[in-house]
Every structure is written in C-alpha cells, then in structure tokens.
C-alpha atoms as a PDB file:
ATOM      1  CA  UNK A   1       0.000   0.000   0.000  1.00  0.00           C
ATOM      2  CA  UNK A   2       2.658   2.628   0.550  1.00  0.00           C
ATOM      3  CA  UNK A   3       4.575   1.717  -2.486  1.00  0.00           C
ATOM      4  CA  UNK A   4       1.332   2.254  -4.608  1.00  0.00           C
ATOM      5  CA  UNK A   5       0.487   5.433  -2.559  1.00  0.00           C
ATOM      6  CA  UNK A   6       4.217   6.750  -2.926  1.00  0.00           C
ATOM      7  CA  UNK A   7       4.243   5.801  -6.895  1.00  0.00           C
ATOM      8  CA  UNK A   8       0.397   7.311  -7.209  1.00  0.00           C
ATOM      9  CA  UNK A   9       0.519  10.928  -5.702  1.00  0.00           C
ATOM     10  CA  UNK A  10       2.879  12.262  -8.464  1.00  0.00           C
ATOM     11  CA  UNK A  11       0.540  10.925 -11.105  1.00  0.00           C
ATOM     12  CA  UNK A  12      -2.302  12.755  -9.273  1.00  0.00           C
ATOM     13  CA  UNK A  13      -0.471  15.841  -8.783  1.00  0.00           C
ATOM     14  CA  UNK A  14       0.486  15.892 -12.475  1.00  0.00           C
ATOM     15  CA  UNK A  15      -3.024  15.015 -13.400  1.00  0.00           C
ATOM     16  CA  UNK A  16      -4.998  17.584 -11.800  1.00  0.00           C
ATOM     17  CA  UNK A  17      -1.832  20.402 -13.078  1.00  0.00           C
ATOM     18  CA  UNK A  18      -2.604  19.670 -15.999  1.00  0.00           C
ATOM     19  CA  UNK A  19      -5.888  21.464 -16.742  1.00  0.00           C
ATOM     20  CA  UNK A  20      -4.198  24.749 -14.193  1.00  0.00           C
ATOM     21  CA  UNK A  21      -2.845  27.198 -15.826  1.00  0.00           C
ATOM     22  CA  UNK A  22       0.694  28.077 -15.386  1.00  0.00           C
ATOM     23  CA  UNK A  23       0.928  30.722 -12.731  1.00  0.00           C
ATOM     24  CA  UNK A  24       4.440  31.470 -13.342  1.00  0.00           C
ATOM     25  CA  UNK A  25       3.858  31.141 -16.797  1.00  0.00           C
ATOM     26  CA  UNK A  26       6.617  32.590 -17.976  1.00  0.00           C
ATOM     27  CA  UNK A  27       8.667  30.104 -19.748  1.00  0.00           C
ATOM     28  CA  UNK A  28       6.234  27.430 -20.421  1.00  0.00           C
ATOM     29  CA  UNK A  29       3.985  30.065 -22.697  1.00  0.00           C
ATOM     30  CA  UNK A  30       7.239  31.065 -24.434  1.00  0.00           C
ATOM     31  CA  UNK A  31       7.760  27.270 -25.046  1.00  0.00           C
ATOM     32  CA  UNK A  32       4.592  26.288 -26.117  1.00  0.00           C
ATOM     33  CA  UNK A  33       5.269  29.572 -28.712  1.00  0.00           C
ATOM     34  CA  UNK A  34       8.668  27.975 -30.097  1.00  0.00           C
ATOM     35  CA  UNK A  35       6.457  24.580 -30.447  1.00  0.00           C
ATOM     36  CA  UNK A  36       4.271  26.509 -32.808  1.00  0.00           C
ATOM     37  CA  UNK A  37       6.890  28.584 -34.149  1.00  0.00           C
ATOM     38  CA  UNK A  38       8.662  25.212 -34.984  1.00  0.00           C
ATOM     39  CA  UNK A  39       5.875  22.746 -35.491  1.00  0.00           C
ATOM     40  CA  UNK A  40       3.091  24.784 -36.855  1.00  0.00           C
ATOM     41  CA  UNK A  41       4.801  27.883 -38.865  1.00  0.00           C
ATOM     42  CA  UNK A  42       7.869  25.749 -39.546  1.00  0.00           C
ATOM     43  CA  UNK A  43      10.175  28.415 -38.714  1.00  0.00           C
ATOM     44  CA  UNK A  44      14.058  27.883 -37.162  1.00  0.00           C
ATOM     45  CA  UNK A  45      12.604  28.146 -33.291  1.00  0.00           C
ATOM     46  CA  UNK A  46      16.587  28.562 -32.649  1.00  0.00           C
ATOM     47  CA  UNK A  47      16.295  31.679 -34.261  1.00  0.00           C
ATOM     48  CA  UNK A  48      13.027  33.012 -35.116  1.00  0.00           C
ATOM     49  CA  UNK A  49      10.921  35.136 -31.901  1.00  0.00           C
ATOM     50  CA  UNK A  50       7.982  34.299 -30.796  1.00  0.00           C
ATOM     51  CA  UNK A  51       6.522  38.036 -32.130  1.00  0.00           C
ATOM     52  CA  UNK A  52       7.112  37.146 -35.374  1.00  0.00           C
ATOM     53  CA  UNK A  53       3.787  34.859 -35.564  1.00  0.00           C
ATOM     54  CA  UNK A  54       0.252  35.760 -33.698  1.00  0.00           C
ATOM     55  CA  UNK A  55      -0.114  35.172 -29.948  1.00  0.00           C
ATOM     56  CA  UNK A  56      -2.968  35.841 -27.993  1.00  0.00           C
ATOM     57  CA  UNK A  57      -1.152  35.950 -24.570  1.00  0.00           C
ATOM     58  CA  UNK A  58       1.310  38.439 -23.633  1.00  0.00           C
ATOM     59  CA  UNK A  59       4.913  37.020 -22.866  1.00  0.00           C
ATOM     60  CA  UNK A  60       8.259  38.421 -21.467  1.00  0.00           C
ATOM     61  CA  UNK A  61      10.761  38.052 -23.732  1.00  0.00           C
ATOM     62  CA  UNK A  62       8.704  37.476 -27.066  1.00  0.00           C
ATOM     63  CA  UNK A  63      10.890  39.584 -28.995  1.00  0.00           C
ATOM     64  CA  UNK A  64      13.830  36.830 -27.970  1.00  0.00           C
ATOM     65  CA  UNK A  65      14.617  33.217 -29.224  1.00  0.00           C
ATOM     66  CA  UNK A  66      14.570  31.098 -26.161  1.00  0.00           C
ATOM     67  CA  UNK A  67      18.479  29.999 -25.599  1.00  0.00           C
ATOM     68  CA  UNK A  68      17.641  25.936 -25.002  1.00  0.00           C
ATOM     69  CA  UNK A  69      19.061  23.243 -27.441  1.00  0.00           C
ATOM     70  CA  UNK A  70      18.245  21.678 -30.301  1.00  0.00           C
ATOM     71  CA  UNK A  71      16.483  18.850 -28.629  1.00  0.00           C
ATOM     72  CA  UNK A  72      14.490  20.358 -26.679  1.00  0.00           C
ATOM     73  CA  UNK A  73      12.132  22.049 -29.494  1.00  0.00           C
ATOM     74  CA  UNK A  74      12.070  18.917 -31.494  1.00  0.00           C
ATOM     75  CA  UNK A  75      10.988  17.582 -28.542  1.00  0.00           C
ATOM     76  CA  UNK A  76       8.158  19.683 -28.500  1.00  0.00           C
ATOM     77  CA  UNK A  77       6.668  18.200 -31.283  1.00  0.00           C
ATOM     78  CA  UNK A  78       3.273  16.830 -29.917  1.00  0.00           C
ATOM     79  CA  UNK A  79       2.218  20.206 -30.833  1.00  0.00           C
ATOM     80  CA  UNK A  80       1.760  19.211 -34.603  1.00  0.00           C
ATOM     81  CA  UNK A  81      -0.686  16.886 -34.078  1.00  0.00           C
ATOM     82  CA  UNK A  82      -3.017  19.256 -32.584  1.00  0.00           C
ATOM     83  CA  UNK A  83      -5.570  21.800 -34.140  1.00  0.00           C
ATOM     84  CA  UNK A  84      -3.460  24.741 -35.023  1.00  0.00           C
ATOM     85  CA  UNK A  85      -6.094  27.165 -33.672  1.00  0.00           C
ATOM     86  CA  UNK A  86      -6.682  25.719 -30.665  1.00  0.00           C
ATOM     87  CA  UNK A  87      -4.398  27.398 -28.135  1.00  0.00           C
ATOM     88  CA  UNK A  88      -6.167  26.029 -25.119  1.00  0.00           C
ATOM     89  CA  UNK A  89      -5.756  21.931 -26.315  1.00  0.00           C
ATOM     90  CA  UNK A  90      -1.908  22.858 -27.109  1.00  0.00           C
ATOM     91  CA  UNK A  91      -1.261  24.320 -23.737  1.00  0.00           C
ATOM     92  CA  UNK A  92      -2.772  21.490 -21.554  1.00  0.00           C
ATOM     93  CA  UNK A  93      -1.455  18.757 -23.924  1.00  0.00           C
ATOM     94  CA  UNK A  94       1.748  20.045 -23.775  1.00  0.00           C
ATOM     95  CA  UNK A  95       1.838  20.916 -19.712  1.00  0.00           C
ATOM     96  CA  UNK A  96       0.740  16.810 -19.637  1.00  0.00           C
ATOM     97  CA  UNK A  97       3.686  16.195 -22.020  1.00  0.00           C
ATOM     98  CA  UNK A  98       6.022  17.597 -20.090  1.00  0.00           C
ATOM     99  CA  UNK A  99       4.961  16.240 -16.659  1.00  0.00           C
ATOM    100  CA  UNK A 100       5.954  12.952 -18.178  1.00  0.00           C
ATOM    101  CA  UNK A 101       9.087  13.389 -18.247  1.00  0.00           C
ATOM    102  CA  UNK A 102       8.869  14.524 -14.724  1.00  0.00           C
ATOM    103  CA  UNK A 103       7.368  11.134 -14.005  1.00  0.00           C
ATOM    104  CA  UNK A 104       9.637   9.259 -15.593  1.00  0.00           C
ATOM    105  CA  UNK A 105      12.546  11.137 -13.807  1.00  0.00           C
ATOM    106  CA  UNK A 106      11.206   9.857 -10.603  1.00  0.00           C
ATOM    107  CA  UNK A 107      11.057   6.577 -11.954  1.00  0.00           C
ATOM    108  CA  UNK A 108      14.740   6.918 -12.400  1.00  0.00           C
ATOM    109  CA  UNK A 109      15.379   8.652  -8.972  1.00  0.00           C
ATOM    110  CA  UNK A 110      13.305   5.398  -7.475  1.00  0.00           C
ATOM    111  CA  UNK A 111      15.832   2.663  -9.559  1.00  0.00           C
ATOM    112  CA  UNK A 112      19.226   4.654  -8.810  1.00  0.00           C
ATOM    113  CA  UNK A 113      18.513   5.013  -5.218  1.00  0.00           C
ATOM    114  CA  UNK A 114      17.443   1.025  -4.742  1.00  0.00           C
ATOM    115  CA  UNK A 115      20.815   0.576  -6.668  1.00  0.00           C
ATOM    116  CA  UNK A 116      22.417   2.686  -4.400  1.00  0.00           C
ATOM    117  CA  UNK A 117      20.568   2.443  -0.598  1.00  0.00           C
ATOM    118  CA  UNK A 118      18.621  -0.655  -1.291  1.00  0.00           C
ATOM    119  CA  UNK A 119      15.561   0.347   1.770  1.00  0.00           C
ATOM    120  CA  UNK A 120      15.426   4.195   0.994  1.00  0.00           C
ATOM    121  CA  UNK A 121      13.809   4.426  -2.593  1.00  0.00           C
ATOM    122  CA  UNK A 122      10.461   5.786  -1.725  1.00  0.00           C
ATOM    123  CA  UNK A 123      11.715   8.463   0.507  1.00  0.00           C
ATOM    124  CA  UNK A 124      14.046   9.415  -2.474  1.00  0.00           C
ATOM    125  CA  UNK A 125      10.740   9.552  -4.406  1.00  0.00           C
ATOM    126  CA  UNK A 126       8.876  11.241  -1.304  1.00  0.00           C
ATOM    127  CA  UNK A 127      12.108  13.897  -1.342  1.00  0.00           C
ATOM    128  CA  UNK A 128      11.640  14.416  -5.386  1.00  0.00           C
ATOM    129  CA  UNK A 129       8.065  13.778  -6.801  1.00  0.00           C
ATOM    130  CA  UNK A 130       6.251  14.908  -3.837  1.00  0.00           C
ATOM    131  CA  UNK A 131       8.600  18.537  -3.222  1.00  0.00           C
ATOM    132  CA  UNK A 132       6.279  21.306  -3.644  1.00  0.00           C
ATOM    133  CA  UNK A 133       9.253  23.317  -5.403  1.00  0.00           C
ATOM    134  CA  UNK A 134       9.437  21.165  -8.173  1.00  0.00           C
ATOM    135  CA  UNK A 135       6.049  19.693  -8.916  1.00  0.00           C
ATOM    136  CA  UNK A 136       4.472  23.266  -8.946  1.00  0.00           C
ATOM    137  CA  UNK A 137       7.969  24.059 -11.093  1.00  0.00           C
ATOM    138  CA  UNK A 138       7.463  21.193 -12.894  1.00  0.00           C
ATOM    139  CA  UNK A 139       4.125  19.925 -13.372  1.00  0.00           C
ATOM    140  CA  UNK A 140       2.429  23.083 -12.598  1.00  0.00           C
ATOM    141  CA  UNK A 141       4.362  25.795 -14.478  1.00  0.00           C
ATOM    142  CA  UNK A 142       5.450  23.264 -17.450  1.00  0.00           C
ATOM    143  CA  UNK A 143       9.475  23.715 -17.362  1.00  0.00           C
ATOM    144  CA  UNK A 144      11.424  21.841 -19.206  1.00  0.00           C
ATOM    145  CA  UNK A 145      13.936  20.735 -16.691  1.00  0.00           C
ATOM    146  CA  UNK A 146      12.101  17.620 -15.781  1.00  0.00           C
ATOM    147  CA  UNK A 147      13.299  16.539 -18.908  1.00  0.00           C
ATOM    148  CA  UNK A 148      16.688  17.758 -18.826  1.00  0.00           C
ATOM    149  CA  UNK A 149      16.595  16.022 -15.486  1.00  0.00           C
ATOM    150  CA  UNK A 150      15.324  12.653 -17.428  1.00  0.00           C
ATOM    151  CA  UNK A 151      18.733  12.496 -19.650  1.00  0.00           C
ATOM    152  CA  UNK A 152      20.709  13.449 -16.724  1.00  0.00           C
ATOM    153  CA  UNK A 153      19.616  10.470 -14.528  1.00  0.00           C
ATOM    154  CA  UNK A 154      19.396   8.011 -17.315  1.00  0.00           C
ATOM    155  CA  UNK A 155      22.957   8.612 -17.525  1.00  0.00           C
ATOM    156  CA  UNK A 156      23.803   8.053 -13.931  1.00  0.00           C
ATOM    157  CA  UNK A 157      21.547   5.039 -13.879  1.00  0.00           C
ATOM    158  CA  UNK A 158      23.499   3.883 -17.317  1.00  0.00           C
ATOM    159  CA  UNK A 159      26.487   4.278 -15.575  1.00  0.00           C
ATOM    160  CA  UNK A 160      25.737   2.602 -12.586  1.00  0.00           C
ATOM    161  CA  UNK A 161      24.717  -0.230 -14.720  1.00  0.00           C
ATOM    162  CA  UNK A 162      27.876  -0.521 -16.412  1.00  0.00           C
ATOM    163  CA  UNK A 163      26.482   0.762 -19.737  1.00  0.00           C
ATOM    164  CA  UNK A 164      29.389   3.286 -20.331  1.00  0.00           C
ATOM    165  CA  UNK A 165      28.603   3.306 -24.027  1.00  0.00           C
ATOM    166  CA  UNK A 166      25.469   4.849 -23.648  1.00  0.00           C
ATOM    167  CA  UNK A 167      26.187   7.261 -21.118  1.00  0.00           C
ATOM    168  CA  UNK A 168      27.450   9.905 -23.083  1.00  0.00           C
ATOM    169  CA  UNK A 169      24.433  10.068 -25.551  1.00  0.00           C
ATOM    170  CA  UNK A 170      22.603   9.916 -23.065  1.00  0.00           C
ATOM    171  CA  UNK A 171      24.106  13.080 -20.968  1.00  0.00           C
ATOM    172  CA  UNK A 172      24.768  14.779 -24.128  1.00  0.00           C
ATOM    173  CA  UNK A 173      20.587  14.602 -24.584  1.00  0.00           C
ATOM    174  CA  UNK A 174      20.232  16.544 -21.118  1.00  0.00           C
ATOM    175  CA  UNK A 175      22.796  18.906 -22.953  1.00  0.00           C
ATOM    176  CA  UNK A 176      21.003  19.314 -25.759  1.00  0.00           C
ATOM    177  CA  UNK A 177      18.147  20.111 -23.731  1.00  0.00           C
ATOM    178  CA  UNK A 178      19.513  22.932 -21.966  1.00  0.00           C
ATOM    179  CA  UNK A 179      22.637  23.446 -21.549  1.00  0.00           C
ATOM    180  CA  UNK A 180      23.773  23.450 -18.123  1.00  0.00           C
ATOM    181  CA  UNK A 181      24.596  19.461 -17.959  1.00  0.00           C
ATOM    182  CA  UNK A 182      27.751  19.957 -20.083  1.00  0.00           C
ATOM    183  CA  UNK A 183      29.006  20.411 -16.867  1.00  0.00           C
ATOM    184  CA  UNK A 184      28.326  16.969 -15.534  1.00  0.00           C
ATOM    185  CA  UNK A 185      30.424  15.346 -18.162  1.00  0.00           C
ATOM    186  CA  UNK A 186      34.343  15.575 -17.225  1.00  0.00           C
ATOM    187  CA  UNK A 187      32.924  13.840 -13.210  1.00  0.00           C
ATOM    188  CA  UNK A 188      31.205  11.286 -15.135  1.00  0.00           C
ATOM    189  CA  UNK A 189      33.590  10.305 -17.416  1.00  0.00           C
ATOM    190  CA  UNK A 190      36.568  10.703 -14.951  1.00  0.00           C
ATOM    191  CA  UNK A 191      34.465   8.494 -11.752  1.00  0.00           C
ATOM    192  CA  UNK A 192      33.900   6.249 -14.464  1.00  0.00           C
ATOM    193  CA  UNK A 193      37.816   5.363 -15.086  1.00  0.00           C
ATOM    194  CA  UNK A 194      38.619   5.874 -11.391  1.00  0.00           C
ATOM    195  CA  UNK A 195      36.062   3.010 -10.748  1.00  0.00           C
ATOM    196  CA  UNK A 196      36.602   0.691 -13.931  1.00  0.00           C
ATOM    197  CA  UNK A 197      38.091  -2.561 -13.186  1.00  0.00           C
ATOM    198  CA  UNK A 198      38.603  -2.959 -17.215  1.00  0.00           C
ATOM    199  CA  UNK A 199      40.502   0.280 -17.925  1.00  0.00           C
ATOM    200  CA  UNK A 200      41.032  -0.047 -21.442  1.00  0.00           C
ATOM    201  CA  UNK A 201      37.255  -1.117 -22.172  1.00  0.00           C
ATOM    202  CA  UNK A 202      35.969   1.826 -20.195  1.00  0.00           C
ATOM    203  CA  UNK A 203      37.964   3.685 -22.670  1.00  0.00           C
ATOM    204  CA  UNK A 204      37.222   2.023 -25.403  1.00  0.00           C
ATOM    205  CA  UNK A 205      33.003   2.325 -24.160  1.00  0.00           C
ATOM    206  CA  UNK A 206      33.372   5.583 -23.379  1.00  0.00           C
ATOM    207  CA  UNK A 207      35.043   6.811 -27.248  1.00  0.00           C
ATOM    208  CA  UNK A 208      32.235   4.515 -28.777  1.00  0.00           C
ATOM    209  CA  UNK A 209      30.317   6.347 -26.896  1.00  0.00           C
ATOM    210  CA  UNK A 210      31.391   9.981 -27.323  1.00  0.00           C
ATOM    211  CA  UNK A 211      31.196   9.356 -31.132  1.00  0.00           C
ATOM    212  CA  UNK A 212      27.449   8.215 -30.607  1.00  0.00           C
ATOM    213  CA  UNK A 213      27.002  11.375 -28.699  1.00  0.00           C
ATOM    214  CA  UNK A 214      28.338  13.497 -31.167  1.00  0.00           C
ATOM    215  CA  UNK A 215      26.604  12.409 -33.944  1.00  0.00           C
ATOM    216  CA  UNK A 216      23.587  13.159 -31.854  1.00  0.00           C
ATOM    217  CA  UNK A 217      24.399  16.633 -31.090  1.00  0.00           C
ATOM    218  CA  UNK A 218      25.328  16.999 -35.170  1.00  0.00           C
ATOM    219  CA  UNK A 219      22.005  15.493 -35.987  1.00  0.00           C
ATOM    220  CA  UNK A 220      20.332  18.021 -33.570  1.00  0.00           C
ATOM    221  CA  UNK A 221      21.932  20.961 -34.772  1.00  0.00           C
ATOM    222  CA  UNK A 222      21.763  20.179 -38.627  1.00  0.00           C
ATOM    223  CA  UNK A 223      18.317  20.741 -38.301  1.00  0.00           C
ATOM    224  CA  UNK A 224      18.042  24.118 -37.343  1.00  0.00           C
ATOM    225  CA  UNK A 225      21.892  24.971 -38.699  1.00  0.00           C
ATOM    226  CA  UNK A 226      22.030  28.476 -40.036  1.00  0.00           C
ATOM    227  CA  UNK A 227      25.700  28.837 -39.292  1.00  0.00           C
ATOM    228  CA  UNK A 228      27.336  31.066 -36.616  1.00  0.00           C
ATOM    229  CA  UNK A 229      23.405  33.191 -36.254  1.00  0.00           C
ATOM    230  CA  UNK A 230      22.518  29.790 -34.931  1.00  0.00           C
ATOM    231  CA  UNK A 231      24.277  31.319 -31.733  1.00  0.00           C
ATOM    232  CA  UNK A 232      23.502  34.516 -31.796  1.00  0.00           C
ATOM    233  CA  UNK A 233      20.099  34.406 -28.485  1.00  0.00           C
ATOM    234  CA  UNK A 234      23.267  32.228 -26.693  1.00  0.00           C
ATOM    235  CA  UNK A 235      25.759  35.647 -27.228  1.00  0.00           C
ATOM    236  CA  UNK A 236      22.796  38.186 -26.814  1.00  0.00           C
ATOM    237  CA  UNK A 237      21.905  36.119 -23.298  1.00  0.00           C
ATOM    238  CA  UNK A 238      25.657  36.139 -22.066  1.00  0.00           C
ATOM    239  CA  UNK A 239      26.064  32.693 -22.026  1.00  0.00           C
ATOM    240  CA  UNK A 240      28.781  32.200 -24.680  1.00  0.00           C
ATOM    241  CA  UNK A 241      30.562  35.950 -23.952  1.00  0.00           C
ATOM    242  CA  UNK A 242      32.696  33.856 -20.623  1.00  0.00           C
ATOM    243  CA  UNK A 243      34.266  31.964 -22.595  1.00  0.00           C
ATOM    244  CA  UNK A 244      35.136  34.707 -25.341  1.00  0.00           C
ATOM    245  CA  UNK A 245      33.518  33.818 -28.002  1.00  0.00           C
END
C-alpha cells in the first residue's frame, strides 16, 4: 500500500496540473510559442521570436529566441498533431507532455537510489516527486527541466549499470536540452575510469560512446543549422561571452 500510494501521488499531482494554468507562466507560454513557431509555422525556433507569428497571450521576452538546445524544441513536437487554432488543447497537452518526463525522472530517482541504498527508494521519491518546489515548477508551471533532469539520470543510472557506451548520448541529450549538464560530463567520465576494473574497455566504451554522442548533437543541430546566427540568443543572453567567443 505505501509503495502504490508513494508511486500514485505524483501521477495525481500531475493530473490535476494539468488542466491549471501556469501561474508562473513565464517560460512554459514562451515554449509552447517555439512549439508553434517550430511545429506549426515551420520556422528555425533557434532563431526566429515568438513576435514574429500571432499570440494571444502576452509574454516576457517574445521579442527573444529562447536559448535551449536543439532537442528540446524537437521535442516539443506533440504540438503538430493538434488543431493549429486551438491554443487552449496545445497548452494542456503540452503541460501533460512535459509532466511525463517529470514522471519518468522519478522513476529513475526510485531505480538509482534502490541501486544505491537498497531500503530508501520511496523516501528518495517522497524527497523528489512529492517537493512542492518542483512539482508546482514542474508539473504546474510546465518547465522543461524535468526533462533535462530525465537524460541526466538516465545517464547516472546507465552508468551505474555498467552501460558506459550509452552514457554519453545519453548526458549529451540533457545537454542538448539545456545546456547546463555539459558540466556533468568531465565527473562522469573521470568516476567512471577511477572506478573501472577494465581500464582499457571503459575507454574504449566511453570513445564509442562519445562518437554516438556526437553524432547526436550533429544530428540536432543540422536541423536548425544556419551557421554562426545559430548562436547569436546564446551571445545576446551572455552565455557564450565567458568563454570569449
């Protein structure tokens, strides 16, 4: 009973935030904009504003490209199959989609930890899924770092599993998501060879691995690639100008 009341309240939570709108609705009505921009108007979301197509909400930012990766707006892409006109259907389908990655986040945060400390998996759950912080963040307001969070612990529970080939790709699909993970790579990689028994095939993983990852993050790109402007909401938002570029 507590395991199916523990594994149950997130779904409820995400089930009735579904049909709320977002109160901070900052980002998530600036998202479900790039979905459109992308997936109904066909327009480079890297690039192109959400002003430059009809909105009937107001939005901070609008005149901006949001600075997230490549992924991330193909991601979005749940918003094609819906009636283009219908603003209300793409906002609550799209709050649901994104819960789900918050639910299948905690399904990770439930397998590392029994991995881990066997005994304390649903109070890892309790800690995660049932925070008010992040399921009004999350389920409520629609952010996408539920499933940034998603990549990110389906690399950790990769490489707890010994599946150092496909923790890279993995990782570099948080990345693409928003940036911000890159910085999780050079730990994960280097706990990884501290802890290999098999040196040379946790080297030889890991550069299968990388090359996977990269051919991901080409593949992700090449479909919005309009050379160095491709960049240019990254430079404009100060996240490129530290490391001079």
């Amino acid at each position: 009973l507590v395991l199916i009341a523990v594994a149950l309240t997130p779904v409820v939570f995400v089930a009735i935030l579904t049909f709320m709108y977002p109160p901070q609705a900052v980002d998530f009505i600036h998202n479900l904009s790039d979905a459109r921009t992308l997936w109904v108007f066909g327009d480079n979301a890297m690039i192109v504003p959400p002003d430059a197509h009809p909105f009937p909400v107001a939005q901070s930012f609008d005149h901006e490209a949001a600075p997230y990766g490549p992924l991330w707006f193909l991601l979005l892409f749940p918003v094609k199959f819906l009636p283009a006109d219908n603003l209300q259907l793409q906002l609550h389908v799209l709050k649901l989609y994104t819960s789900l990655w918050f639910l299948g986040s905690t399904l990770l945060v439930y397998v590392i930890t029994r991995r881990l400390k066997p005994g304390r998996e649903l109070f890892a759950v309790v800690l995660y899924a049932w925070n008010p912080f992040i399921v009004i963040r999350l389920a409520g307001n629609g952010h996408n770092d539920g499933t940034l969070m998603f990549f990110a612990l389906l690399a950790i529970w990769l490489y707890l599993g010994g599946h150092h080939r496909w923790v890279l790709p993995a990782l570099a699909a948080s990345v693409l998501v928003k940036y911000v993970t890159v910085l999780a790579v050079p730990p994960l990689i280097l706990a990884g060879f501290l802890a290999a028994q098999d040196r040379r095939r946790y080297v030889l993983d890991t550069a299968i691995g990388g090359a996977l990852a990269l051919l991901l993050v080409v593949a992700s790109f090449a479909y919005f690639w309009e050379g160095s402007t491709t960049f240019d909401v990254l430079r404009d938002q100060g996240f490129m100008k530290g490391f001079g570029i």
